[in-house]
Protein backbone atom coordinates (compact mmCIF):
# COMPACT_ATOMS: atom_id res chain seq x y z
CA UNK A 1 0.00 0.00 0.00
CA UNK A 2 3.03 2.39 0.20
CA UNK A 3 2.83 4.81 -2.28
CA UNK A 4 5.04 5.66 -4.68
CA UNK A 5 7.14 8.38 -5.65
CA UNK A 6 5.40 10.11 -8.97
CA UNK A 7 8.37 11.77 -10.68
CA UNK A 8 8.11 11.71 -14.27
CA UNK A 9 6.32 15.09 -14.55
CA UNK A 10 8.34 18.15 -14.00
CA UNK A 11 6.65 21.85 -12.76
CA UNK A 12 5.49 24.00 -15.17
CA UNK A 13 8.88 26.29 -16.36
CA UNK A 14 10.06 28.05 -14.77
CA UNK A 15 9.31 26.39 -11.13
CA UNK A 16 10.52 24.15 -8.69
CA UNK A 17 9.49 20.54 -7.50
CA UNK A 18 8.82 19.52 -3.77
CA UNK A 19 8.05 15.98 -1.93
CA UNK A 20 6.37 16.55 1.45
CA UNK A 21 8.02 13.63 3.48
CA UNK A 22 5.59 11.57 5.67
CA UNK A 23 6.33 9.29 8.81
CA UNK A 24 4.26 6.10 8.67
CA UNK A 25 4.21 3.92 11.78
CA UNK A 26 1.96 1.65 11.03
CA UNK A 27 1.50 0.71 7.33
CA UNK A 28 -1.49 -1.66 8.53
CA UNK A 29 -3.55 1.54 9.25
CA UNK A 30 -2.26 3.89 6.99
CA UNK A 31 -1.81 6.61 8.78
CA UNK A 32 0.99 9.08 8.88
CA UNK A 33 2.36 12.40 9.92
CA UNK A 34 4.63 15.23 7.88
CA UNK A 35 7.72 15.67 8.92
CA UNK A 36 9.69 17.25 5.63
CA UNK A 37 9.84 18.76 2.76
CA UNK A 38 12.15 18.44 -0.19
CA UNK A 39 12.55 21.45 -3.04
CA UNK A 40 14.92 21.58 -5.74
CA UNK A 41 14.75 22.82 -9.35
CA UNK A 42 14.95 19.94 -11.80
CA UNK A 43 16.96 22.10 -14.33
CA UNK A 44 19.88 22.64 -11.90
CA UNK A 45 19.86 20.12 -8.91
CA UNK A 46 20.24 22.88 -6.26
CA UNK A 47 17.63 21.35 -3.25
CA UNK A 48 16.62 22.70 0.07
CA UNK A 49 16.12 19.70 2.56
CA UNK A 50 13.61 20.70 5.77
CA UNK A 51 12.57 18.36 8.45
CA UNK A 52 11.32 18.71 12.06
CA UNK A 53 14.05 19.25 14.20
CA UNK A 54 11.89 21.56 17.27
CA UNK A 55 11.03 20.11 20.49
CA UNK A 56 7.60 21.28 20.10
CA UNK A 57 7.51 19.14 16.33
CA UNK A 58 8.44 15.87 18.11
CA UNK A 59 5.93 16.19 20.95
CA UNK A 60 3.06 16.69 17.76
CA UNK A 61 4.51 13.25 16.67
CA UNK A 62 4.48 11.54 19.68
CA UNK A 63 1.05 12.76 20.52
CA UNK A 64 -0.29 12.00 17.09
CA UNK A 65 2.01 8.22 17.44
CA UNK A 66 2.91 7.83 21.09
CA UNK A 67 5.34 4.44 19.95
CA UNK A 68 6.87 6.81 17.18
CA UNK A 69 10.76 5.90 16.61
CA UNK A 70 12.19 9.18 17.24
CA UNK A 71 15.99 7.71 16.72
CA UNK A 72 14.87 6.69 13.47
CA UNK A 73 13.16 10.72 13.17
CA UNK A 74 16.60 12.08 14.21
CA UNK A 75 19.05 9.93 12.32
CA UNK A 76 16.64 10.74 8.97
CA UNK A 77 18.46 14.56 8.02
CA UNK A 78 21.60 13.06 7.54
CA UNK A 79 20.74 9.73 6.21
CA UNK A 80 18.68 12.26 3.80
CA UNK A 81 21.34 14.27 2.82
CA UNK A 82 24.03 11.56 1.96
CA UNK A 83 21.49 10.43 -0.20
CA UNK A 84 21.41 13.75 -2.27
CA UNK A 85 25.03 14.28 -1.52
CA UNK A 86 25.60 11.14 -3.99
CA UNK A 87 23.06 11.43 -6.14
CA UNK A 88 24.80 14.37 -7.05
CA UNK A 89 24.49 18.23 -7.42
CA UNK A 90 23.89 18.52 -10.85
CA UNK A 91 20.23 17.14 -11.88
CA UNK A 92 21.90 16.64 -16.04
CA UNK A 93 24.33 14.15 -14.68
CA UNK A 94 21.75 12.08 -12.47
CA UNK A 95 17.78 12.86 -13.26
CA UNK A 96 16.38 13.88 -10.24
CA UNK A 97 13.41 11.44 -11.39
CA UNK A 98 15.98 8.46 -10.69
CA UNK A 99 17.71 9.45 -7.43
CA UNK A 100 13.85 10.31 -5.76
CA UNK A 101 12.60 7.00 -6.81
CA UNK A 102 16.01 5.11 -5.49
CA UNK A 103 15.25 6.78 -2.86
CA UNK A 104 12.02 5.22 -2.17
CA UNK A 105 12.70 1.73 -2.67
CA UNK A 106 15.31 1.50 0.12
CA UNK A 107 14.17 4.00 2.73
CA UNK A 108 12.50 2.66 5.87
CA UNK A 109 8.72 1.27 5.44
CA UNK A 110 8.16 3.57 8.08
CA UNK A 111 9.37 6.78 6.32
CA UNK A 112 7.37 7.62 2.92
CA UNK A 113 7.75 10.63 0.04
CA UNK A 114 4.68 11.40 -1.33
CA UNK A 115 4.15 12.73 -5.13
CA UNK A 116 5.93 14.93 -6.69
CA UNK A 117 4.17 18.42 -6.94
CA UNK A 118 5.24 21.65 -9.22
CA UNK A 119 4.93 25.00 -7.62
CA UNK A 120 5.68 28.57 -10.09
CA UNK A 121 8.80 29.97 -7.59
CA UNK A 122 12.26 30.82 -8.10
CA UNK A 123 13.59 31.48 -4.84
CA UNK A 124 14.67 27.76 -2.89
CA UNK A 125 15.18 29.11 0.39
CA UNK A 126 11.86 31.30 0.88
CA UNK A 127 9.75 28.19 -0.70
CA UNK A 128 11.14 25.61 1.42
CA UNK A 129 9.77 27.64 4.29
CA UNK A 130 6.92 28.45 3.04
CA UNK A 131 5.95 24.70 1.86
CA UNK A 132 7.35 23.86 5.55
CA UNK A 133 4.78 25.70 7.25
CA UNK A 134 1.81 24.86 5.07
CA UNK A 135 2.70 21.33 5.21
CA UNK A 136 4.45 20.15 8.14
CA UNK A 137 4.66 23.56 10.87
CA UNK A 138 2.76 22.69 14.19
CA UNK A 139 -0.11 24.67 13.11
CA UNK A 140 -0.99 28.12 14.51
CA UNK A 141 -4.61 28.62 14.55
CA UNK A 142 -4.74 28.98 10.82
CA UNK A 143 -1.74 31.56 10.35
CA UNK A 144 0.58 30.79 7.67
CA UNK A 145 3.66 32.65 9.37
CA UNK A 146 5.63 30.78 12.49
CA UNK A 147 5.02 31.40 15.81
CA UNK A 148 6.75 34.34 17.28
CA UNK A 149 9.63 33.49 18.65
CA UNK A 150 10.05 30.10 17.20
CA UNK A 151 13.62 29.17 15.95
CA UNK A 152 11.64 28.71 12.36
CA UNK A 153 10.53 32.92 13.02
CA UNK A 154 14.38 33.62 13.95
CA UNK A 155 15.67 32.33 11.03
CA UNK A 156 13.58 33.10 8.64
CA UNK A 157 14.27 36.59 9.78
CA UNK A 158 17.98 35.83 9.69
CA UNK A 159 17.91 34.47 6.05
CA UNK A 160 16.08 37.61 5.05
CA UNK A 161 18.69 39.97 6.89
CA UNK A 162 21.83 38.09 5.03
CA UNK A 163 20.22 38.31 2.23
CA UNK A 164 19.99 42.28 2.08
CA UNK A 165 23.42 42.50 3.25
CA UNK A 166 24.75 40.05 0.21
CA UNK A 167 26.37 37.25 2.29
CA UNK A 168 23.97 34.63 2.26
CA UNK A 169 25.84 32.56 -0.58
CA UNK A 170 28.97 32.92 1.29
CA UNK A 171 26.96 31.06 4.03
CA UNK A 172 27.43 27.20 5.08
CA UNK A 173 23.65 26.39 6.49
CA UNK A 174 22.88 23.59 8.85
CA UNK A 175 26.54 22.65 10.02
CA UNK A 176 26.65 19.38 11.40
CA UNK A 177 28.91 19.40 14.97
CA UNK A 178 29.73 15.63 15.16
CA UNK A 179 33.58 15.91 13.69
CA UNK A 180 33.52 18.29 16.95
CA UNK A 181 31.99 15.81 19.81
CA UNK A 182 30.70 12.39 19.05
CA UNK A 183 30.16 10.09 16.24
CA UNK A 184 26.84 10.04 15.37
CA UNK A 185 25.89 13.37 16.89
CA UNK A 186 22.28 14.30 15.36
CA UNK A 187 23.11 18.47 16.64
CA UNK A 188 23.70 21.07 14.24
CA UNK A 189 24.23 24.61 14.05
CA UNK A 190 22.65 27.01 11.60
CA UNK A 191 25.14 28.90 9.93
CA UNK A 192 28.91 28.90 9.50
CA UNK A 193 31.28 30.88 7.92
CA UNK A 194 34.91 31.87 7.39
CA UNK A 195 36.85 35.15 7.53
CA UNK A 196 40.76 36.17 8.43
CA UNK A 197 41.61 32.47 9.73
CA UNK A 198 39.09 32.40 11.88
CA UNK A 199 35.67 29.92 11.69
CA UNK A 200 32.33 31.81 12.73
CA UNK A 201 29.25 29.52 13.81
CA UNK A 202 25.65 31.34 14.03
CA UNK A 203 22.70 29.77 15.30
CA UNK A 204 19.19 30.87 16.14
CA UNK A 205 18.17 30.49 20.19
CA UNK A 206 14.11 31.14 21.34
CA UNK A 207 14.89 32.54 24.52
CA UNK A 208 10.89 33.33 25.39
CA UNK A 209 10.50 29.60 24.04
CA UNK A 210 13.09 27.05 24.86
CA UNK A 211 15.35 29.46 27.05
CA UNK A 212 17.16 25.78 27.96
CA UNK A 213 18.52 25.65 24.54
CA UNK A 214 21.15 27.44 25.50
CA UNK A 215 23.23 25.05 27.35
CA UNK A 216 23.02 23.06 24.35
CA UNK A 217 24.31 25.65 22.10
CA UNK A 218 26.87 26.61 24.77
CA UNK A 219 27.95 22.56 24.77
CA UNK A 220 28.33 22.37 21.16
CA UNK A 221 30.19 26.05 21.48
CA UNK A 222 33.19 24.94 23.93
CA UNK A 223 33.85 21.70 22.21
CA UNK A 224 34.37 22.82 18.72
CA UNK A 225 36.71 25.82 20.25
CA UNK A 226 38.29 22.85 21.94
CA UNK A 227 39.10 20.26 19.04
CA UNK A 228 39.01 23.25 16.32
CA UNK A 229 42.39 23.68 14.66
CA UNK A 230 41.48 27.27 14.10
CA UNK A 231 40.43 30.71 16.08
CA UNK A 232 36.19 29.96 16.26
CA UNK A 233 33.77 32.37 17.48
CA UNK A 234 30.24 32.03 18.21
CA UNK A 235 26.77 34.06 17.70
CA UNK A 236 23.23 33.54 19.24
CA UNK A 237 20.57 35.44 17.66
CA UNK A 238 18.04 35.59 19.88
CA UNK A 239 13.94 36.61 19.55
CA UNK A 240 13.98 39.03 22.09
CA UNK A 241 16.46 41.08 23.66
CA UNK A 242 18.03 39.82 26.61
CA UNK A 243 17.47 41.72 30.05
CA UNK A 244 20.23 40.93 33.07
CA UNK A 245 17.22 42.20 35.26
CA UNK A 246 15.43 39.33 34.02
CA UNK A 247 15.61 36.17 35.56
CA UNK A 248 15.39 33.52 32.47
CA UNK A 249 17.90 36.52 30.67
CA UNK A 250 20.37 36.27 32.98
CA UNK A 251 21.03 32.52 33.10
CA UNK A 252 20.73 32.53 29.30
CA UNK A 253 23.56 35.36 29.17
CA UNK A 254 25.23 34.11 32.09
CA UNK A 255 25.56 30.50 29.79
CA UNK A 256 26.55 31.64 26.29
CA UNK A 257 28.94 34.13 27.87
CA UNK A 258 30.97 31.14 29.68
CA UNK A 259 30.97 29.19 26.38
CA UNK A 260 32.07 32.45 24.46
CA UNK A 261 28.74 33.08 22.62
CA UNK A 262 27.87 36.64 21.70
CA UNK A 263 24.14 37.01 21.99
CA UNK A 264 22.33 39.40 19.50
CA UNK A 265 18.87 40.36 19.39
CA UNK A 266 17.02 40.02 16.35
CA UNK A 267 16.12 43.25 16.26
CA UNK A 268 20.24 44.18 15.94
CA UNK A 269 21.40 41.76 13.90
CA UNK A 270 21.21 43.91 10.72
CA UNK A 271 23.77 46.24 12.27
CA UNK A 272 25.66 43.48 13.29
CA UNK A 273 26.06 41.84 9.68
CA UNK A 274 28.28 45.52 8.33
CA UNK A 275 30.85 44.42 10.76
CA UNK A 276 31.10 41.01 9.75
CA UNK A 277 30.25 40.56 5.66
CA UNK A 278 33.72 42.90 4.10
CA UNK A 279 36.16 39.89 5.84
CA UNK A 280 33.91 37.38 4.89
CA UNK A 281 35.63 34.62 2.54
CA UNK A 282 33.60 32.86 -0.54
């Protein structure tokens, strides 16, 4: 009963092609929840790969499936993404038609792609979020925008902000950490990049949502300035702007600061970017 993959119809040109990704538990009953979305442009190969990665998205699937396999959930991105890593970046050498139904032949019964859909867009990154939230989002009471304050609100507005300032290209998104900690570490951080010798890491932190979420981002911070062989530095950008007279501030200053993380508000981070983007390398 698992259905498959309908690639052989591209989008109307110009557009783009997405798979909303589905988690099945139980084939017997046929029931499933989104989890993902997959864009790319058939003519070029570029993709955007999205999939739940919130606290609040895994407590939807474990309410919806209460026996849900969420090691299976958090091992998919980068099971995922060697997939399109060696199906290769340019759709004329490997039809995208071929990798997505590879693709589903050998991933898990559990984990399904449904058919292929066009959509008229140019623009990857924006329509990878906005599929995400139609699709897949915890949904907000009918609004189509995130929640504010959600990491998905941070960095959207963080995407749009690099964008402006011309950097975004010279951007590495959704760094995996695990060359920095463990083998098999799941954790990644949201943006990287280089300038003057020195390896800058940016990641988005919901302080009036998940204010814990810092001690994660301040473990991940102090290991890769430990086992980095070059100068590192470390940015939060955070929803709201962080208070010392507030309690839940404080500790989240009080944390990055001991792990060396600047935190920035959203609502600065465009006068942040000047000082950053002329060193920045391609």
């Amino acid at each position: 009963m698992t259905e498959k993959t309908e690639v052989s119809t591209p989008p109307p040109e110009p557009g783009l092609a997405y798979h909303v990704l589905r988690y099945v538990p139980n084939l017997v009953r046929d029931e499933w929840v989104n989890i993902g979305v997959v864009v790319f442009n058939p003519r070029t190969g570029e993709r955007r790969l999205r999939l739940i990665e919130d606290p609040e998205e895994y407590t939807r699937v474990r309410r919806l499936h209460p026996w849900a396999d969420e090691a299976l959930l958090r091992g998919l991105r980068d099971d995922l993404e060697n997939r399109l890593e060696s199906g290769g970046s340019n759709g004329a050498q490997i039809p995208w038609g071929k990798v997505l139904a590879k693709w589903d032949e050998t991933l898990s019964n559990a984990l399904q792609i449904g058919p292929q859909k066009g959509v008229l867009a140019s623009d990857l990154d924006a329509e990878v979020e906005r599929l995400y939230t139609d699709h897949v989002a915890v949904p907000r009471g009918g609004a189509r925008t995130s929640l504010p304050g959600s990491r998905a609100d941070i960095r959207a507005w963080c995407a749009q902000v690099f964008k402006q300032a011309r950097i975004w290209d010279r951007l590495q998104k959704s760094v995996r950490v695990e060359e920095f900690t463990f083998s098999g570490d799941p954790a990644r951080l949201d943006y990287s990049y280089r300038r003057n010798g020195t390896r800058g890491f940016v990641h988005a932190l919901s302080v009036s949502r998940a204010p814990q979420d810092a001690k994660f981002l301040a473990y991940n911070a102090q290991h890769v300035a430990a086992k980095a062989r070059y100068a590192t530095e470390f940015a939060a950008v955070t929803d709201v702007k962080l208070s010392r007279e507030n309690d839940r501030h404080r500790f989240v200053l009080d944390t990055l600061r001991e792990a060396g993380v600047e935190a920035i508000a959203m609502e600065g981070l465009a006068a942040w970017v000047p000082k950053l983007s002329p060193s920045l390398l391609p």
